[in-house]
C-alpha atoms as a PDB file:
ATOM      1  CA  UNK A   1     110.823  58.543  -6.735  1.00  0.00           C
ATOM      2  CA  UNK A   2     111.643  56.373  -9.647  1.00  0.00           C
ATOM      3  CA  UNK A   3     110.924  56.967 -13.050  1.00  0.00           C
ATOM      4  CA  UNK A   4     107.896  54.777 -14.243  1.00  0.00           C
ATOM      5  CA  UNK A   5     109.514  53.093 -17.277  1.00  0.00           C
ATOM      6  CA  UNK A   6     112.482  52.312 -14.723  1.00  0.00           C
ATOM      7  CA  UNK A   7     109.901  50.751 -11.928  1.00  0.00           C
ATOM      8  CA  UNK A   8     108.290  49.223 -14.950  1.00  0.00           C
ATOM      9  CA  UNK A   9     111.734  47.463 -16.113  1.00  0.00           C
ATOM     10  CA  UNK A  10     112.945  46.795 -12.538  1.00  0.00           C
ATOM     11  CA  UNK A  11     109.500  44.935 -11.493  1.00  0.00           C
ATOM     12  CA  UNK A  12     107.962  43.230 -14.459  1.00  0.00           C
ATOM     13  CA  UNK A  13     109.412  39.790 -13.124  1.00  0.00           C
ATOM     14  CA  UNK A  14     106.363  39.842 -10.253  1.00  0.00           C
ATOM     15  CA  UNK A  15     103.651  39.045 -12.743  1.00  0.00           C
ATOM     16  CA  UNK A  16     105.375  36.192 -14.226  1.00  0.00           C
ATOM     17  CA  UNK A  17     105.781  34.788 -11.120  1.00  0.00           C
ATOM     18  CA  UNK A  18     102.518  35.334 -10.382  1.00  0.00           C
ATOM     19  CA  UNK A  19     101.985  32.991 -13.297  1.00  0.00           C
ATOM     20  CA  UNK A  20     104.557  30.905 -12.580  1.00  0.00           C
ATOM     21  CA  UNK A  21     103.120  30.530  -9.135  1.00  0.00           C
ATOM     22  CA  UNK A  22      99.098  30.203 -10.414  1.00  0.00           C
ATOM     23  CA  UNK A  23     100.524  27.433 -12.744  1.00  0.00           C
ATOM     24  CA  UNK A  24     101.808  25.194  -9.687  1.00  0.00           C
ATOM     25  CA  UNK A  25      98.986  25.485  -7.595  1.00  0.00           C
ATOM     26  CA  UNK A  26      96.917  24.393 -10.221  1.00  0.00           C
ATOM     27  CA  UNK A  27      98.993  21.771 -11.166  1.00  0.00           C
ATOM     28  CA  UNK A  28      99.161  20.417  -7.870  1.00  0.00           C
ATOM     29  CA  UNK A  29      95.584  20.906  -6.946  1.00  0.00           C
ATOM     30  CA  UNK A  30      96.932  23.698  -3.716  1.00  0.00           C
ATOM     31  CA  UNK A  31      94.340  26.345  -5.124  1.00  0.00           C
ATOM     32  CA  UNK A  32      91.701  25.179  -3.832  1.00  0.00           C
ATOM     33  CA  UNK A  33      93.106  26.194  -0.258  1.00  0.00           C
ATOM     34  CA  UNK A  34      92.797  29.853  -1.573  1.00  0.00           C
ATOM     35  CA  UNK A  35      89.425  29.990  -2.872  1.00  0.00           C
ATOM     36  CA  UNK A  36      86.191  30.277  -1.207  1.00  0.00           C
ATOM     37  CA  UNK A  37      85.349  27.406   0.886  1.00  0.00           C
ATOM     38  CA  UNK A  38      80.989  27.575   0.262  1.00  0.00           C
ATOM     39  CA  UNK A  39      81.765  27.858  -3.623  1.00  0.00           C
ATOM     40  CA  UNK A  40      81.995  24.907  -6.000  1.00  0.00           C
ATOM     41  CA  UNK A  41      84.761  26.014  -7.958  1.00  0.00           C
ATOM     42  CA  UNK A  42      87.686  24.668 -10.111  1.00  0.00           C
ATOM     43  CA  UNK A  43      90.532  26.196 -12.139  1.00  0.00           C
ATOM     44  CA  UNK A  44      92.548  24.669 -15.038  1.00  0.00           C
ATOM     45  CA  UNK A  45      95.120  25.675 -17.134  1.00  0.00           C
ATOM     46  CA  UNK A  46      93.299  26.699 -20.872  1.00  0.00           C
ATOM     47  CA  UNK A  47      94.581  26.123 -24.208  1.00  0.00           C
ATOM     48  CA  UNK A  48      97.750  28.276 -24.254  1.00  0.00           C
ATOM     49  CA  UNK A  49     100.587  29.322 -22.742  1.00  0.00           C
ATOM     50  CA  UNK A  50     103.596  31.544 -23.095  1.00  0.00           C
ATOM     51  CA  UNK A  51     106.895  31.492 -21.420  1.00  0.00           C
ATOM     52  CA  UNK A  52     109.595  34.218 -21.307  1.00  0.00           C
ATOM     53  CA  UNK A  53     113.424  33.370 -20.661  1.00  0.00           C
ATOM     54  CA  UNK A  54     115.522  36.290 -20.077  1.00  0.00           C
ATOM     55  CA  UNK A  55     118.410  34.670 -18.100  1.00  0.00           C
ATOM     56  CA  UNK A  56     120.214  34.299 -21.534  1.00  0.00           C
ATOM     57  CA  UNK A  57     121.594  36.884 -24.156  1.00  0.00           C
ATOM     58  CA  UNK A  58     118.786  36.675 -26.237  1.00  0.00           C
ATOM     59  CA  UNK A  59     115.253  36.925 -25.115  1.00  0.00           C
ATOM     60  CA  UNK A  60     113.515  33.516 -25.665  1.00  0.00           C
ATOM     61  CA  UNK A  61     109.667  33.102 -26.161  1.00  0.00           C
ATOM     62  CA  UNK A  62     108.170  29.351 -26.037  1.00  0.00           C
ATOM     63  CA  UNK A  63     104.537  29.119 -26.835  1.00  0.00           C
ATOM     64  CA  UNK A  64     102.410  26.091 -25.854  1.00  0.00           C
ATOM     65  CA  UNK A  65      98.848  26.280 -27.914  1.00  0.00           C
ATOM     66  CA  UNK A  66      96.504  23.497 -28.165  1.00  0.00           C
ATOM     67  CA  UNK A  67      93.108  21.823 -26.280  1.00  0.00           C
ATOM     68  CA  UNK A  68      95.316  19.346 -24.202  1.00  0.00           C
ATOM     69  CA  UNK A  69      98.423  20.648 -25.299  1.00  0.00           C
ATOM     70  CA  UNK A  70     101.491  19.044 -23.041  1.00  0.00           C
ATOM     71  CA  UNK A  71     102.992  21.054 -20.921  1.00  0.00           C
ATOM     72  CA  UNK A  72     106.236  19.241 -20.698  1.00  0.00           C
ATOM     73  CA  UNK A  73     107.803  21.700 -22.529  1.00  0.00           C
ATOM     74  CA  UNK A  74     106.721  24.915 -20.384  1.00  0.00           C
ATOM     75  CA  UNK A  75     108.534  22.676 -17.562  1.00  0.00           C
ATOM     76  CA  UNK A  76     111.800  21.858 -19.410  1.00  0.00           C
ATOM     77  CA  UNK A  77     111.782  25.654 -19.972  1.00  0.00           C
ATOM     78  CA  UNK A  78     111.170  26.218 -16.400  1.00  0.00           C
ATOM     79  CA  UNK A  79     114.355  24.532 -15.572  1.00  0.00           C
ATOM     80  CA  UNK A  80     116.364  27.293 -18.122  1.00  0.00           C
ATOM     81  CA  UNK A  81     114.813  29.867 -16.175  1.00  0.00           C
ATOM     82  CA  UNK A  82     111.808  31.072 -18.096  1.00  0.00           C
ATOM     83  CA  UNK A  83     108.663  32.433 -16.367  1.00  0.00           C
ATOM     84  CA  UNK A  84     105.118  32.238 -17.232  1.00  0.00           C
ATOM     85  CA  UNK A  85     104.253  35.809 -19.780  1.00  0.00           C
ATOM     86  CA  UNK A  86     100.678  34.602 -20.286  1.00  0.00           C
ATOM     87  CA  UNK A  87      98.715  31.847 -19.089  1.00  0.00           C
ATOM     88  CA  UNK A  88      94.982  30.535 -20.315  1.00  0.00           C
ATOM     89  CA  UNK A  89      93.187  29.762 -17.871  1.00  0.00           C
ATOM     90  CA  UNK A  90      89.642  27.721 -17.562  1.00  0.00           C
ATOM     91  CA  UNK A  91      87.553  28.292 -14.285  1.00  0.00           C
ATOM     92  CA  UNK A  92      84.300  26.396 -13.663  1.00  0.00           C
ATOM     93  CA  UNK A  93      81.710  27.874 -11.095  1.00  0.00           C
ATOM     94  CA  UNK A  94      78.979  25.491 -10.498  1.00  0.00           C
ATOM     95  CA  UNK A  95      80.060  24.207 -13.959  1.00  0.00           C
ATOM     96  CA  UNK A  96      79.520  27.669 -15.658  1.00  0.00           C
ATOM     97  CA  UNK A  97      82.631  28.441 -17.352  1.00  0.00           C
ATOM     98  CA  UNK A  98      85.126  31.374 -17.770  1.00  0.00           C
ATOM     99  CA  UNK A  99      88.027  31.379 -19.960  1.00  0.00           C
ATOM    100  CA  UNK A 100      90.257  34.422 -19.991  1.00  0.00           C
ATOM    101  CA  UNK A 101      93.750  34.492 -20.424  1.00  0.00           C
ATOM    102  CA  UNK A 102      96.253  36.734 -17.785  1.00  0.00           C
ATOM    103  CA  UNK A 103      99.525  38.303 -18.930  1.00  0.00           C
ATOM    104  CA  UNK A 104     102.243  38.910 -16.538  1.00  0.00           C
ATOM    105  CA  UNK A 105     103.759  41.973 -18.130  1.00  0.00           C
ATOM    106  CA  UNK A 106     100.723  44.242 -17.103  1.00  0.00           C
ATOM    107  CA  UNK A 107      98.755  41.700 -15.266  1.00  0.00           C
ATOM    108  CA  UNK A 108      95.896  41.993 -17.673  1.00  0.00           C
ATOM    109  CA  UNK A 109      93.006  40.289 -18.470  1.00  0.00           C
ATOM    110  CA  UNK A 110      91.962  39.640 -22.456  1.00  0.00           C
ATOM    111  CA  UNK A 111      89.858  37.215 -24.109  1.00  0.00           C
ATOM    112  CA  UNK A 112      87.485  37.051 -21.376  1.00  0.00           C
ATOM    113  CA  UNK A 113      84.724  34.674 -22.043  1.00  0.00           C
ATOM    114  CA  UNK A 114      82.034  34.385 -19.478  1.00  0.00           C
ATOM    115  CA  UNK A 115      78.879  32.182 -18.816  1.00  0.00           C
ATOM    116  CA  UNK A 116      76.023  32.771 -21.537  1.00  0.00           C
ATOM    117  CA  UNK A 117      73.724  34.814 -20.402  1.00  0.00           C
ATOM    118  CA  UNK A 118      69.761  34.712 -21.774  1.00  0.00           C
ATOM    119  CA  UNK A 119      69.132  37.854 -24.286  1.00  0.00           C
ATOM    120  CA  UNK A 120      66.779  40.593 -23.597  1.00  0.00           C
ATOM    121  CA  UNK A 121      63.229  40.649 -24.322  1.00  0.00           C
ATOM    122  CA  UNK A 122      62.267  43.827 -23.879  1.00  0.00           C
ATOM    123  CA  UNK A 123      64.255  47.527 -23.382  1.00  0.00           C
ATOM    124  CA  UNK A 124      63.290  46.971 -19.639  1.00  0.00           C
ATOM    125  CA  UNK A 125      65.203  44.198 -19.480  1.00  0.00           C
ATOM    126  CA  UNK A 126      69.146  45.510 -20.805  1.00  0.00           C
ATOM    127  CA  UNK A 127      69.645  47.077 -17.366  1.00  0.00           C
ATOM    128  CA  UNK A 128      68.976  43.457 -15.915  1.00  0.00           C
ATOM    129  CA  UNK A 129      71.299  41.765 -18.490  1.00  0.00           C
ATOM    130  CA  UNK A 130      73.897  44.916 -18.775  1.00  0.00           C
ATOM    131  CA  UNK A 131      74.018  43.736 -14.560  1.00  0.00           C
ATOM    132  CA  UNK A 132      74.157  40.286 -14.714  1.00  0.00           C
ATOM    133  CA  UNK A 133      77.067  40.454 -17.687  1.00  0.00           C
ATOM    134  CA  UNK A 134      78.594  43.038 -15.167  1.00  0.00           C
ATOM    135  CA  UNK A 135      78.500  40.125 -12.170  1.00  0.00           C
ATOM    136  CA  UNK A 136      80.213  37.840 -14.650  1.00  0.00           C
ATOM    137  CA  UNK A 137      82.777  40.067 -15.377  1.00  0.00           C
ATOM    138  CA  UNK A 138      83.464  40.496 -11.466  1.00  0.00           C
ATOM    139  CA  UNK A 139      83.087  36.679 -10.675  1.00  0.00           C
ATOM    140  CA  UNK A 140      86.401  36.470 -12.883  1.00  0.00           C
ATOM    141  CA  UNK A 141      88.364  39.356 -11.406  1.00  0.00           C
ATOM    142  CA  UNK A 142      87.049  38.168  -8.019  1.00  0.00           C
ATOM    143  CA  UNK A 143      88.968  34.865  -8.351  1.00  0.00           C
ATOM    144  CA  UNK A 144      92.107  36.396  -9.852  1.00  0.00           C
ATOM    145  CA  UNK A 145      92.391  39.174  -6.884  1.00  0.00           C
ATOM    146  CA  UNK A 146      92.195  36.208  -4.215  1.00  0.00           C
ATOM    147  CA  UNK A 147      95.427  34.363  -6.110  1.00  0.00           C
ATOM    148  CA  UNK A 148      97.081  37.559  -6.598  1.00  0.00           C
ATOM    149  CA  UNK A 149      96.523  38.480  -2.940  1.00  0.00           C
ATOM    150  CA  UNK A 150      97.788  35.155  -1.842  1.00  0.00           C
ATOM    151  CA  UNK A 151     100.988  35.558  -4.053  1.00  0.00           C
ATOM    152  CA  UNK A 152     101.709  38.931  -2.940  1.00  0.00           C
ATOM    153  CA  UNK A 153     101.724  37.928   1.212  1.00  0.00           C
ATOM    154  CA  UNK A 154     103.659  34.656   0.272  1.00  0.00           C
ATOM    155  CA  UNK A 155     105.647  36.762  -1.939  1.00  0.00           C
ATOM    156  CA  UNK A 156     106.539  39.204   0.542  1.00  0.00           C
ATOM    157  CA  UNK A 157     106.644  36.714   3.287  1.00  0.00           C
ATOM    158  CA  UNK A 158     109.242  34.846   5.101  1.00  0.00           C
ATOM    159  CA  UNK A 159     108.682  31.418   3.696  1.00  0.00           C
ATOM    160  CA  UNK A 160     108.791  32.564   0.308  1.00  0.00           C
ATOM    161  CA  UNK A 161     112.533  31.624  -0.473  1.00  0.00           C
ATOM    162  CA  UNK A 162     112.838  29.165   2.656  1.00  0.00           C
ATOM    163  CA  UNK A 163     109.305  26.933   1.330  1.00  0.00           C
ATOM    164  CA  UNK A 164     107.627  28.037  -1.397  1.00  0.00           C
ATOM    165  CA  UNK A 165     110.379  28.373  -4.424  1.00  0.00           C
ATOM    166  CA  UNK A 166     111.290  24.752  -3.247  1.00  0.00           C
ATOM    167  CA  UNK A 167     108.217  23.469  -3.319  1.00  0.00           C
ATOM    168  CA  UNK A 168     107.908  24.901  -7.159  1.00  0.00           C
ATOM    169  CA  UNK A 169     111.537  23.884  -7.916  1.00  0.00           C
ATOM    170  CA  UNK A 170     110.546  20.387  -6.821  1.00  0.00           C
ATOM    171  CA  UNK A 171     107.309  20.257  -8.696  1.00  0.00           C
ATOM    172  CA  UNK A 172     109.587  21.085 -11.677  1.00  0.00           C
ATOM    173  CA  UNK A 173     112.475  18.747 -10.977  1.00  0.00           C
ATOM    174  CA  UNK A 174     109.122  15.396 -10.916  1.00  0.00           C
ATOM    175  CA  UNK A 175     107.603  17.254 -13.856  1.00  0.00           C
ATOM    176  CA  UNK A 176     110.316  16.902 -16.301  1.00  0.00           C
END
């Protein structure tokens, strides 16, 4: 059985291409084959981003902050080799928003920002709101688990060398 801080070291790298990944199909719009079909949903790529190269002797970090912010430079660092470490991202439900940002390292969710919700009038009512802030919270990690699952069986999969890391290396090669 292997050590945890080994298994740790040896597969950090899936996260960040989980990001990597999640940033493409965005970019290209393929997400939307992922999500639920009956749900009016969209996902873009929030205000900032971080990158991690460790193909060279020193460990490079390239940030990308800003409403807007190009992203020309996450790509140029794509072609060195980096990976995604965190990525912002913006989802609209029936034009409520989340924004929460996921970091590839422990595949966590921070800043999580969710829908506003109405405040309660009454003690009877903070078990309704407690619920409904509870649903929001889920609606987020709902999403998330259905690109994560889709990563993990194309990951796994046979077309994952053969299809899908040309596809990406091609989106990177036009995006330059």
């Amino acid at each position: 059985m292997l050590d945890i801080s080994v298994a740790y070291s040896r597969f950090r790298f899936i996260g960040q291409e989980f990001l990597t990944w999640l940033w493409y199909l965005i970019a290209t719009g393929e997400y939307t084959d992922i999500l639920d079909k009956d749900a009016n949903i969209s996902v873009s790529i929030g205000d900032r981003m971080v990158l991690e190269n460790r193909h060279s002797e020193d460990i490079e970090f390239i940030t990308i902050k800003g409403n807007r912010a190009d992203l020309k430079e996450g790509v140029v660092a794509l072609t060195k080799g980096a990976l995604v470490a965190e990525l912002s991202l913006e989802i609209l439900v029936d034009d409520q928003p989340w924004k929460f940002t996921l970091k590839g390292e422990s595949l966590g969710m921070t800043n999580l920002k969710t829908p506003a919700t109405g405040r309660p009038e009454t003690a009877d009512d903070i078990e309704g709101a407690v619920l409904e802030k509870v649903h929001l919270y889920e609606t987020a990690f709902h999403i998330t688990e259905q690109f994560y699952h889709t990563f993990i069986k194309q990951r796994i999969g046979d077309d994952w060398d053969n299809q899908i890391k040309k596809k990406i290396k091609t989106w990177i090669k036009t995006h330059q």
